[in-house]
Protein backbone atom coordinates (compact mmCIF):
# COMPACT_ATOMS: atom_id res chain seq x y z
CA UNK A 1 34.12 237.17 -4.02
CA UNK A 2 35.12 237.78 -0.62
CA UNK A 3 34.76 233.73 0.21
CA UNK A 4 36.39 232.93 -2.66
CA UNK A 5 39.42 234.83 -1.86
CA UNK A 6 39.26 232.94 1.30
CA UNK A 7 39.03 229.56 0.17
CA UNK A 8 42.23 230.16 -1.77
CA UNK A 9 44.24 231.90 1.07
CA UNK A 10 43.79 228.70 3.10
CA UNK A 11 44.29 226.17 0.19
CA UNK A 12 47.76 228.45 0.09
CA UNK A 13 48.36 228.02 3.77
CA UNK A 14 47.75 224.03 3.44
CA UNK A 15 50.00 223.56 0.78
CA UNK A 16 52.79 225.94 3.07
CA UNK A 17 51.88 223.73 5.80
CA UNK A 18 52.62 220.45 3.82
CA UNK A 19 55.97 222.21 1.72
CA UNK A 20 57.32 222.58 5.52
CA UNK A 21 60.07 220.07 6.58
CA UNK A 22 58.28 220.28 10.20
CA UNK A 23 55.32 217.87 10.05
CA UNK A 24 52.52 218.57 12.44
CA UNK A 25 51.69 215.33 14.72
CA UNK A 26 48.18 214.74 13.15
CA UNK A 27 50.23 214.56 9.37
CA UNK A 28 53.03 212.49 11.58
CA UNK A 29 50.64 210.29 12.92
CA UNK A 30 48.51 209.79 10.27
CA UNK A 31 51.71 208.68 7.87
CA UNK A 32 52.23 206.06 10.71
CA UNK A 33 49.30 204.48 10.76
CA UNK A 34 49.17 203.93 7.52
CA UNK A 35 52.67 202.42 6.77
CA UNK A 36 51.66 200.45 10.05
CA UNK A 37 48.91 198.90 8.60
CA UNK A 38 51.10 198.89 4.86
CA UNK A 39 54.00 196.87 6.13
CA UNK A 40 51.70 194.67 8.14
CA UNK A 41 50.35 193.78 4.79
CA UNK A 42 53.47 193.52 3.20
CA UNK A 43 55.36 191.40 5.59
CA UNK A 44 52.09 188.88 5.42
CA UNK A 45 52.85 188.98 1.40
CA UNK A 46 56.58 188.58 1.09
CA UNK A 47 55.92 185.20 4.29
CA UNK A 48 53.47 183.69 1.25
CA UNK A 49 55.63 184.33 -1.10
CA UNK A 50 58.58 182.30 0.52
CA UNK A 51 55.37 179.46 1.02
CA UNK A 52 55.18 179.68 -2.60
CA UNK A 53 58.39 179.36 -3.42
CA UNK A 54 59.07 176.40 -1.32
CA UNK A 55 55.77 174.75 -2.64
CA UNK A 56 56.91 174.50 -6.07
CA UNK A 57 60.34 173.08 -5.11
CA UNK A 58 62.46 174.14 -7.89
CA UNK A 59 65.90 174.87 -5.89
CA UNK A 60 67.98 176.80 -8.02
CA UNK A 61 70.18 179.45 -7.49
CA UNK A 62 67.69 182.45 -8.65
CA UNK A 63 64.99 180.37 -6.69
CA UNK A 64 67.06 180.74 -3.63
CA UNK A 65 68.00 184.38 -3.90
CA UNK A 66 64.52 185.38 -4.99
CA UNK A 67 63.45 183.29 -1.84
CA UNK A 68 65.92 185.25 0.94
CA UNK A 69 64.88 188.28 -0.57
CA UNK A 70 61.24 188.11 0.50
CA UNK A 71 62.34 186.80 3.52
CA UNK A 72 64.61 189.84 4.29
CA UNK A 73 62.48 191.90 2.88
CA UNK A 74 59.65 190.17 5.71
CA UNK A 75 62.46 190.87 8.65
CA UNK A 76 62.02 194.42 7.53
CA UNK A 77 58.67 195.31 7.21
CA UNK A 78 58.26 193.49 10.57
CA UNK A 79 61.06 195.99 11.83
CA UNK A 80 59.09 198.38 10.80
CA UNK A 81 55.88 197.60 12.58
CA UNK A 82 57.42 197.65 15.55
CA UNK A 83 59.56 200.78 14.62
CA UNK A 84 55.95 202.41 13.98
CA UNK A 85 54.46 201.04 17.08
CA UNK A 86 57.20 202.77 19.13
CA UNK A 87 56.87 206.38 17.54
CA UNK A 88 53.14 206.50 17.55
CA UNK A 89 53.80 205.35 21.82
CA UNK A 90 56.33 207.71 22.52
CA UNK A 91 55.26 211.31 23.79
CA UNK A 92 58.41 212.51 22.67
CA UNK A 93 57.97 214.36 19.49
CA UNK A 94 61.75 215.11 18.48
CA UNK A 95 62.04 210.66 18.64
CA UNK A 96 58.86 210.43 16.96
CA UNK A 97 60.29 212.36 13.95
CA UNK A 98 63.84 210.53 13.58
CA UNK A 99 61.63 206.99 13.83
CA UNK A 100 59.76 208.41 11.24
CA UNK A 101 62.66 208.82 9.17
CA UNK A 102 64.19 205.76 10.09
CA UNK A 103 60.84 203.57 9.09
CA UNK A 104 60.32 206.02 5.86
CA UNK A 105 63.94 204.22 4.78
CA UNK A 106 63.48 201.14 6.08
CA UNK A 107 60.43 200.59 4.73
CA UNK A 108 62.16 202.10 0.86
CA UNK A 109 64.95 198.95 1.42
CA UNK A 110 61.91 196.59 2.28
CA UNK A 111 60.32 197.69 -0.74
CA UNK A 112 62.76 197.33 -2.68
CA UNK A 113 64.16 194.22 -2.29
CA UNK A 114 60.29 192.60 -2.43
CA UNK A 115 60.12 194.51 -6.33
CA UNK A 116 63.60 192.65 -6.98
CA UNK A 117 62.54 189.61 -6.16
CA UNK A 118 59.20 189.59 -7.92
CA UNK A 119 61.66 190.39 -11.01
CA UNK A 120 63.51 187.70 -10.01
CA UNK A 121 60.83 185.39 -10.05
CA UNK A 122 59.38 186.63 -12.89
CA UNK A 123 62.12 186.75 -15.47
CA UNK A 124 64.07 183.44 -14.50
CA UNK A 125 61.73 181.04 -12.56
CA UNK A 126 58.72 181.20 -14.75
C-alpha cells in the first residue's frame, strides 16, 4: 500500500511540476529540440510545395497567394530554426525562456499560414 501511495504522490508532483509557468531546462530543452527538428521539416515541406506549385503552372490569383504563403510560411519556420538554435546555445536561462516564447508564436503564425494555404490549394486550384 505504502508504494502505492508513493507512486501517486510523485505522479501529483509531476503533474505540479508541468501545471507550473516555470519550465525546468530539461522540459525547455527538450520542447526545443523538437520544434527544431519540426520546423526543419516544415520549412523543407512548404519549399516543395512552392516547387509544386510552380510545376503545374497555373498562374492565377489563388495560385499566387497560396504560393507566397508557403513561402512566408518557409521564411518562418527557417526563423525559427535559427531562433531555436540560439536558445538551446545561450547559457542564459531568463533569454532562453523569452526565445522560447518567441519561437512557440512564431512557429503558431508559420503554422498557420501553411494550413491556409493547403485550403487554398485545395478548395480553388484543384
Amino acid at each position: 500500500m505504502g508504494i502505492a501511495q508513493d507512486h501517486d504522490k510523485s505522479l501529483a508532483q509531476k503533474v505540479n511540476a508541468v501545471n507550473t509557468d516555470k519550465r525546468q531546462p530539461t522540459w525547455l530543452r527538450s520542447e526545443l529540440l523538437h520544434l527544431l527538428s519540426l520546423s526543419g521539416t516544415l520549412a523543407g515541406l512548404c519549399i516543395t510545395g512552392v516547387t509544386l506549385l510552380d510545376t503545374v503552372g497555373k498562374q492565377s490569383i489563388p495560385s499566387t497567394i497560396a504560393d507566397d504563403a508557403l513561402a512566408f510560411s518557409a521564411l518562418l519556420f527557417l526563423i525559427c530554426t535559427y531562433a531555436i538554435f540560439l536558445a538551446l546555445r545561450t547559457r542564459n536561462q531568463s533569454f532562453a525562456i523569452k526565445l522560447d516564447k518567441f519561437v512557440d508564436a512564431l512557429f503558431a503564425i508559420a503554422l498557420t499560414g501553411m494550413v491556409a494555404s493547403g485550403f487554398i490549394m485545395v478548395y480553388t486550384l484543384w
